[in-house]
Protein backbone atom coordinates (compact mmCIF):
# COMPACT_ATOMS: atom_id res chain seq x y z
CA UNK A 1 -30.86 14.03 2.09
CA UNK A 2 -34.37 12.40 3.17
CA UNK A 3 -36.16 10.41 1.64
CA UNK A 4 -39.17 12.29 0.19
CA UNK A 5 -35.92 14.64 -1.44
CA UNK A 6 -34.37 11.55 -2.48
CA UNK A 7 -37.69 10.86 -4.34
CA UNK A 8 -38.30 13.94 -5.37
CA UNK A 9 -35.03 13.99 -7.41
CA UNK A 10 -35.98 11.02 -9.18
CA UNK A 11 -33.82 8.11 -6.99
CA UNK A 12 -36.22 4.95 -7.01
CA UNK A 13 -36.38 3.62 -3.79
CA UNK A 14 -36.56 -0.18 -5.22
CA UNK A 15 -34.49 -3.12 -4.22
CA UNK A 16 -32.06 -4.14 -7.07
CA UNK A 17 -33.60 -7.47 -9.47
CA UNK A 18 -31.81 -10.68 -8.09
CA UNK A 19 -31.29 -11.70 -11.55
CA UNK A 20 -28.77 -8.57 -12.33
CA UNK A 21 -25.40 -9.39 -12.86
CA UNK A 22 -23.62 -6.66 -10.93
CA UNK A 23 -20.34 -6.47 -11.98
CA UNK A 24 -21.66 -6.63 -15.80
CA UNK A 25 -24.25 -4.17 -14.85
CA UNK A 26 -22.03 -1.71 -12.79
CA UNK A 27 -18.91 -2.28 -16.27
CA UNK A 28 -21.62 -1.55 -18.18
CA UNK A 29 -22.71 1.73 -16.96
CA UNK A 30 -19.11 2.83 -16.78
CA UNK A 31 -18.80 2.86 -20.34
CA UNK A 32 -22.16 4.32 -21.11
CA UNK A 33 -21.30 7.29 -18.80
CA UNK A 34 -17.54 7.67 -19.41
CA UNK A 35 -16.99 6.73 -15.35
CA UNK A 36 -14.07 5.21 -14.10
CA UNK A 37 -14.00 3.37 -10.36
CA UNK A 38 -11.33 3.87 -8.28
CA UNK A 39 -11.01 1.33 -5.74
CA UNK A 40 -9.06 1.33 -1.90
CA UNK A 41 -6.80 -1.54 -1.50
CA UNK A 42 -8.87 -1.70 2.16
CA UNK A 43 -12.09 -2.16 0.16
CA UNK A 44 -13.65 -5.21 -0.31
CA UNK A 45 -12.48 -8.02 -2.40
CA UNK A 46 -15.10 -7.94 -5.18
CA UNK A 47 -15.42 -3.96 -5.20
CA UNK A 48 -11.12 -4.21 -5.93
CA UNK A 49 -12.45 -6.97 -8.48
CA UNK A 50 -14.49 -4.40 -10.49
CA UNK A 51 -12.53 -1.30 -9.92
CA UNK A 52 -11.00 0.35 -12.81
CA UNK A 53 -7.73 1.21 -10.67
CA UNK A 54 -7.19 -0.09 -7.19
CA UNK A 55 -4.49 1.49 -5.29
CA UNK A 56 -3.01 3.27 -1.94
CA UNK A 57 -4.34 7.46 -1.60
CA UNK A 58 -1.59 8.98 -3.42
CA UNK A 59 -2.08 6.90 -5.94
CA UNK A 60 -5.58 7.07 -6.43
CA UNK A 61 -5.08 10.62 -6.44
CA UNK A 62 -2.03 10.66 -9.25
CA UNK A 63 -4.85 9.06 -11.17
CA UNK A 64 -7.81 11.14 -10.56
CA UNK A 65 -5.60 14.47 -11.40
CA UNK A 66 -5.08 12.80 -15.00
CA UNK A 67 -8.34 10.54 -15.58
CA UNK A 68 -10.12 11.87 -19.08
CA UNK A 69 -13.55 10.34 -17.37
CA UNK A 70 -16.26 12.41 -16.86
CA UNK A 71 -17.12 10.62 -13.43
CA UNK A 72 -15.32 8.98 -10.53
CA UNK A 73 -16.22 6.66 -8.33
CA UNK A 74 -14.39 6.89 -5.12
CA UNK A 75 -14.99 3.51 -3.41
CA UNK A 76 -13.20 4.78 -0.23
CA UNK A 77 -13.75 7.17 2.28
CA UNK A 78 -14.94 11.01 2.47
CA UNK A 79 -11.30 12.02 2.53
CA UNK A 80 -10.83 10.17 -0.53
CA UNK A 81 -13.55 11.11 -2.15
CA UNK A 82 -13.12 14.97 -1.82
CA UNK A 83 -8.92 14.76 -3.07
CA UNK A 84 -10.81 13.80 -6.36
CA UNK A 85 -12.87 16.98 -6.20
CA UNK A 86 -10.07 18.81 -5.14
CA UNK A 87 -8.25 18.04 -8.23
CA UNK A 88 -10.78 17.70 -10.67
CA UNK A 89 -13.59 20.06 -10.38
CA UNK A 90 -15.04 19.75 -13.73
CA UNK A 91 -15.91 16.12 -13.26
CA UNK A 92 -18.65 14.39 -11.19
CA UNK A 93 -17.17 12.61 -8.37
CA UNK A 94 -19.31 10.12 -6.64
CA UNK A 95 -19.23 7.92 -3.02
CA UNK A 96 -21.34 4.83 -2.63
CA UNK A 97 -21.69 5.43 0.82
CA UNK A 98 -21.88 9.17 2.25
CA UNK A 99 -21.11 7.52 5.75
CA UNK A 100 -17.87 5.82 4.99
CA UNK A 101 -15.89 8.42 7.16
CA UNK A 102 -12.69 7.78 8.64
CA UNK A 103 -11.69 7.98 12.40
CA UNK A 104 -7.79 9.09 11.40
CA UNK A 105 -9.63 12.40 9.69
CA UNK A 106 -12.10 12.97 12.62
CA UNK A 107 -9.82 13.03 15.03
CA UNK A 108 -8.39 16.43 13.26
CA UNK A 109 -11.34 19.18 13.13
CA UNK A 110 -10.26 22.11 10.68
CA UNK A 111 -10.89 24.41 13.48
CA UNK A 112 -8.75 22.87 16.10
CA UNK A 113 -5.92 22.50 13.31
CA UNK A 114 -6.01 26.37 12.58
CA UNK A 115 -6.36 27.38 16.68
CA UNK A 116 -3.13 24.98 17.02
CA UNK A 117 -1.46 26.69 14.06
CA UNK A 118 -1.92 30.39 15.41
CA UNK A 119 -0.39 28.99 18.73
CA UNK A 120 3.08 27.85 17.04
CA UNK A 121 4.12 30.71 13.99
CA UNK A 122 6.44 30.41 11.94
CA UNK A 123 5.94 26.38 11.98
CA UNK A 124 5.42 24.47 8.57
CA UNK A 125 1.76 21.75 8.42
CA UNK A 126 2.27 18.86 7.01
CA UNK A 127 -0.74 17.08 6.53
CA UNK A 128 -1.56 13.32 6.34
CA UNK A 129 -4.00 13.00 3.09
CA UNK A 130 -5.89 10.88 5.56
CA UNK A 131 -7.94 14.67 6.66
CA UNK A 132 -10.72 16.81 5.53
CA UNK A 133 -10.60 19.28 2.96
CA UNK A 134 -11.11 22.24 5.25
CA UNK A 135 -8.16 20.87 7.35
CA UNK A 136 -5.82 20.51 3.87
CA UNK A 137 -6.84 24.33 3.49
CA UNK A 138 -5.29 25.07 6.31
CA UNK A 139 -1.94 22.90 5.66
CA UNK A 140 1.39 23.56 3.51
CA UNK A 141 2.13 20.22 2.25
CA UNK A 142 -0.15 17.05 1.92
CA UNK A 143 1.62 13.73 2.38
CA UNK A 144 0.78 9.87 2.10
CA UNK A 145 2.64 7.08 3.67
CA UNK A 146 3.91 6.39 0.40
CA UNK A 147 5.90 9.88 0.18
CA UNK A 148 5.86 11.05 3.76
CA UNK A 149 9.27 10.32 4.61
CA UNK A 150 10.81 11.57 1.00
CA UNK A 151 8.90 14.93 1.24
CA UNK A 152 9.88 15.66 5.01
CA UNK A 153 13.69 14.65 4.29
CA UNK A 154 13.60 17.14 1.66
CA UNK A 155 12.70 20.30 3.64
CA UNK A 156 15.99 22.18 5.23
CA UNK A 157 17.03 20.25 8.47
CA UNK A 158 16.06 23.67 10.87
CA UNK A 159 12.45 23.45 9.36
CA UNK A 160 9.84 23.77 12.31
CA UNK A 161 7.28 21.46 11.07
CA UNK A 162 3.80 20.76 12.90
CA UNK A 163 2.40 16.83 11.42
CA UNK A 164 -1.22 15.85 11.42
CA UNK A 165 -3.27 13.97 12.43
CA UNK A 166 -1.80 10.57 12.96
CA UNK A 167 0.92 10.71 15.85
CA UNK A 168 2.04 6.93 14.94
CA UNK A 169 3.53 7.60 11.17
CA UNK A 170 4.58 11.26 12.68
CA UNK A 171 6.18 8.99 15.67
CA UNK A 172 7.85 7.19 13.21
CA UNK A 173 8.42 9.75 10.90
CA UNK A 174 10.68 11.68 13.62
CA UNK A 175 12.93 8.18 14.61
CA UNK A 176 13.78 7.66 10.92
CA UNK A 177 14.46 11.08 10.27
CA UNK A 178 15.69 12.25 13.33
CA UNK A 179 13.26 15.41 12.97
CA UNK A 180 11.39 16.27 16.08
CA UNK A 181 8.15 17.60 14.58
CA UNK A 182 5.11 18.40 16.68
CA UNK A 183 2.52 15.60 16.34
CA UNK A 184 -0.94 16.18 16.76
CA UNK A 185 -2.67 13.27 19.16
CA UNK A 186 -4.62 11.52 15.72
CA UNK A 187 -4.78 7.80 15.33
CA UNK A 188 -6.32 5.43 13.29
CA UNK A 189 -9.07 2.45 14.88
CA UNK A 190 -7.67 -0.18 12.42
CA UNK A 191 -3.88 0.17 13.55
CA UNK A 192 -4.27 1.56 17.08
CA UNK A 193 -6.09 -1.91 17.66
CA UNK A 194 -3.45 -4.35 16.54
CA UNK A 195 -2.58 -7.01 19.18
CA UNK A 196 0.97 -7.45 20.21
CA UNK A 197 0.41 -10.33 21.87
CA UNK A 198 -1.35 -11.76 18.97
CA UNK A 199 1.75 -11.01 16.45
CA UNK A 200 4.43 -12.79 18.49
CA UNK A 201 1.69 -15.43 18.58
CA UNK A 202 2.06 -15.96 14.90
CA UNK A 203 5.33 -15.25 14.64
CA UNK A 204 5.90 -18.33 16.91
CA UNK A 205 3.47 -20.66 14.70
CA UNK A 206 5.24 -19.47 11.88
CA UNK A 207 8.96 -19.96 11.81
CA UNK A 208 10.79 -17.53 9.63
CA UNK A 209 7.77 -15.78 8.61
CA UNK A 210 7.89 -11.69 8.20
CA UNK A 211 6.15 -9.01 9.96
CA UNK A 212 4.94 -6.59 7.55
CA UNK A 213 3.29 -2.98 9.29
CA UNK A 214 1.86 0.05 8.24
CA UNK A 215 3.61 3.14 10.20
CA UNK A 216 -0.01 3.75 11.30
CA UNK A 217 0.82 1.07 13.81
CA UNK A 218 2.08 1.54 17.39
CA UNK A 219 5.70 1.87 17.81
CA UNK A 220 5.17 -1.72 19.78
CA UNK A 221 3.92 -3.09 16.56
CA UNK A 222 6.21 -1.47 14.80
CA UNK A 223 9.60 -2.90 16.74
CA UNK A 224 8.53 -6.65 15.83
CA UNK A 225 7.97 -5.64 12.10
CA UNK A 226 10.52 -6.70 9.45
CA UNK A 227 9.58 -3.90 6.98
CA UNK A 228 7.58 -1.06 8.01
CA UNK A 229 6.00 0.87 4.86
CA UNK A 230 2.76 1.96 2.50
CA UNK A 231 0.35 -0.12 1.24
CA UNK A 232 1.82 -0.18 -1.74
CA UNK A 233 5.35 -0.67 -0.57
CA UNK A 234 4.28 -3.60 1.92
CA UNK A 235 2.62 -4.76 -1.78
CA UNK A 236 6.35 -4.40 -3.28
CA UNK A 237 8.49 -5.69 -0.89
CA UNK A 238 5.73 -9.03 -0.72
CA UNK A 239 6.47 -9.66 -4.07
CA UNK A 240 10.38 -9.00 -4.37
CA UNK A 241 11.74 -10.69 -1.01
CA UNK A 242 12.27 -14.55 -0.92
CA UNK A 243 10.08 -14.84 2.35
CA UNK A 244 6.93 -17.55 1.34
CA UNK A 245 5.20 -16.55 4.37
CA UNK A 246 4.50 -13.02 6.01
CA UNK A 247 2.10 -11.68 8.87
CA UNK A 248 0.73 -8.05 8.08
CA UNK A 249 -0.30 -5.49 10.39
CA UNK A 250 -2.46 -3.19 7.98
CA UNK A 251 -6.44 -3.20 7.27
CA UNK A 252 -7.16 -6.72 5.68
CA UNK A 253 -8.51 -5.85 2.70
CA UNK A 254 -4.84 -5.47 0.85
CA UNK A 255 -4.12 -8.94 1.59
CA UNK A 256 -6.54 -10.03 -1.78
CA UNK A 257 -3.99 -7.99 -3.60
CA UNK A 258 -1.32 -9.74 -2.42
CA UNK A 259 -2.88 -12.95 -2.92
CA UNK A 260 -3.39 -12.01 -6.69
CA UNK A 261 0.01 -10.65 -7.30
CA UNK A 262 2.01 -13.82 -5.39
CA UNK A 263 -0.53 -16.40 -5.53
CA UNK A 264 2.00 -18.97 -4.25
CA UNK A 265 2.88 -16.95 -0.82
CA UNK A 266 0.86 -17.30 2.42
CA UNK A 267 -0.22 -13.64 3.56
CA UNK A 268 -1.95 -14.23 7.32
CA UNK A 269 -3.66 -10.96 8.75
CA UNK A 270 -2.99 -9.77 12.53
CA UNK A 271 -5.93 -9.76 14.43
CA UNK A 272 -7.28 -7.10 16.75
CA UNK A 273 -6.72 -6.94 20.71
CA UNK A 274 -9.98 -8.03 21.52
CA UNK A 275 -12.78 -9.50 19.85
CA UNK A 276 -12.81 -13.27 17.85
CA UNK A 277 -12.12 -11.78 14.53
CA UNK A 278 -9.43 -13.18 12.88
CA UNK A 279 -8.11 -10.19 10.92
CA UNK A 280 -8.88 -5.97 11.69
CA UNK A 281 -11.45 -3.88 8.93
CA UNK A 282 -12.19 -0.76 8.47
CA UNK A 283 -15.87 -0.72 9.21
CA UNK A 284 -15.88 2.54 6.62
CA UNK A 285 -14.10 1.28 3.91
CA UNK A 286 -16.41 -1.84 3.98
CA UNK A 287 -19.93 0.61 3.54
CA UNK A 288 -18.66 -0.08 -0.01
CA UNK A 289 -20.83 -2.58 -1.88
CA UNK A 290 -21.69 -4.18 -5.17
CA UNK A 291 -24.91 -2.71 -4.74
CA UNK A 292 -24.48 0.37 -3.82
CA UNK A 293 -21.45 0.80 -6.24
CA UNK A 294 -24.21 -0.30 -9.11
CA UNK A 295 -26.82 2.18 -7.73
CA UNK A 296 -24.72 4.87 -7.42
CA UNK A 297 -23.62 4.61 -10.60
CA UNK A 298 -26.94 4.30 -11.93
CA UNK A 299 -28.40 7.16 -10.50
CA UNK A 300 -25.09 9.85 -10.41
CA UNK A 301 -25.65 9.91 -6.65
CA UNK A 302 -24.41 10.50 -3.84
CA UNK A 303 -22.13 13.02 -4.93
CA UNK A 304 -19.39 14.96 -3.45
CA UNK A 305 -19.57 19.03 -3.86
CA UNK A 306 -16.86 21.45 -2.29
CA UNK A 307 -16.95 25.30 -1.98
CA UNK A 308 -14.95 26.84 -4.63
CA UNK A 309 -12.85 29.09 -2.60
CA UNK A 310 -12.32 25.84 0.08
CA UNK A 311 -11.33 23.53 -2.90
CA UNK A 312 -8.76 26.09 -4.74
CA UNK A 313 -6.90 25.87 -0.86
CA UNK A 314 -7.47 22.61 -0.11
CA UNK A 315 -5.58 22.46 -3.96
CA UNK A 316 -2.30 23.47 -3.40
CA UNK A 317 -1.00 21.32 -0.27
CA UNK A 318 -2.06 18.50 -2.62
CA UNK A 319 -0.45 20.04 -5.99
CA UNK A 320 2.80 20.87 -3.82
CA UNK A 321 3.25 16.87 -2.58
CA UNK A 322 2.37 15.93 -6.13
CA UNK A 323 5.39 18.28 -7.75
CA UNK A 324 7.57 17.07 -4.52
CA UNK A 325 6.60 13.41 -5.43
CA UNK A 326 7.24 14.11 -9.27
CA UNK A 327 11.32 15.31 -8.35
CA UNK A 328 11.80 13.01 -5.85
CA UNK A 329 10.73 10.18 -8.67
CA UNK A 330 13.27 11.94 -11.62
């Protein structure tokens, strides 16, 4: 949208009073509107502070498919943002940021996904939440890293199954499930860019610490990790195990969770290969601010729309992991 639309629809293009308390402001609004905020763990620390539930995708999305609110606010990404819409058309879902995209979904175009499809019948798609709608349209089951490895264990062991988009948690899916799916050449830029080098670095500074990873990571990563898992499983395992410090390979923004749940453990972020930074963002999940969060909220804007027939589609990959998730928890 330009600006003149942007006008024209009544958005006030006016910088927000310094004397505004944000958070107050942004709570405030919530409960005039009936909105609810659903933060990222990868978001930033104060956005998580504000957030009405802050959590990993699936469950973000377990929470938008039962939320009474008449708007969410997805402070994620576009992905993110649309599994809301997916599941909840009646309600206004709303994105700070319409740029906060995600490299893991790009690197999947629906079209390419469908063309690869036709090319291998009679194969099964199993599709990281981390895509587009149009490319959940054209899969059979959705799957998080939380659930990924429950939901492909639980299809028949002959079961020809094509995975998308990221070919590090399908590389790792395969070794710990000795499956031998097809993996479509997808990666993340946060966990394709953690430094080896760096982690046995720390390792050595830190006797006895643990390497926590995402299965985003490389398989190098990967062999020096001590638990490989979710967000919210790294989260778990942090707070049950008798380790006081551990090194994590996953986006840096989970680490203030951490931090909150076992104040008295030292969490210490793996940086990137290159560059001085001393841990690895996502540069998307970060578009989230205070103030954008506040005028977004404000205004009802930007919001996320879907085509009927793509969203009812895009639906039932998503219901079918949910009702796979639901068993596999009984």
């Amino acid at each position: 949208m330009i600006k003149s639309e942007w006008k024209e629809k009544g958005y006030i293009d006016e910088p927000i009073p310094a004397e505004i308390d944000l958070k107050k402001e942004i709570r405030r609004l919530c409960a005039e509107k009936n909105a609810v905020i659903m933060g990222h763990y990868y978001t930033r620390n104060e956005i998580q502070d504000v957030a009405d539930f802050v959590g990993d995708s699936l469950a973000l999305a377990q929470q938008a498919a039962k939320t009474t609110a008449d708007i969410i606010v997805m402070c994620g990404v576009h992905f993110m943002a649309e599994t809301n819409k997916i599941l909840c058309p009646d309600k206004k879902v709303l994105l700070p940021d319409l740029n906060a995209g995600c490299s893991l979904a790009d690197s999947c175009p629906a079209d390419e996904l469908a063309k690869f499809k036709e090319e291998h019948p009679g194969y099964k798609v199993l599709a990281y939440v981390n895509t587009s709608a149009a490319v959940k349209a054209h899969t059979d089951i959705v799957v998080t890293s939380s659930n990924a490895r429950e939901i492909v264990d639980s299809l028949p062991a002959d079961e020809k199954i094509i995975f998308a988009p990221d070919k590090n948690l399908g590389g790792y899916l395969n070794a710990v499930t000795g499956r031998n799916m097809l993996l479509w050449n997808g990666g993340c830029h946060v966990h394709e860019q953690f430094s080896v080098e760096k982690i046995v670095g720390l390792k050595a500074a830190n006797p006895g610490a643990k390497v926590l990873a995402h299965p985003e990571c490389k398989n190098s990563v990967l062999a020096l990790a001590d638990y490989v898992g979710s967000t919210a499983a790294i989260l778990s395992f942090a707070q049950k195990d008798e380790c006081n410090t551990f090194i994590v390979a996953t986006e840096s923004g989970i680490l203030h969770e951490m931090q909150k749940r076992c104040p008295e453990k030292n969490f210490i972020p793996v940086p990137p290969m290159s560059g001085s930074c001393a841990c690895n963002e996502c540069a998307y999940m970060r578009l989230n601010t205070l103030e954008k969060l506040y005028n977004c909220l404000k205004y009802e804007w930007p919001f996320v729309e879907l085509d009927e027939q793509l969203r009812e589609r895009a639906k039932l990959p998503i219901e079918r992991m949910l009702e796979i998730s639901a068993k596999i928890k009984k």
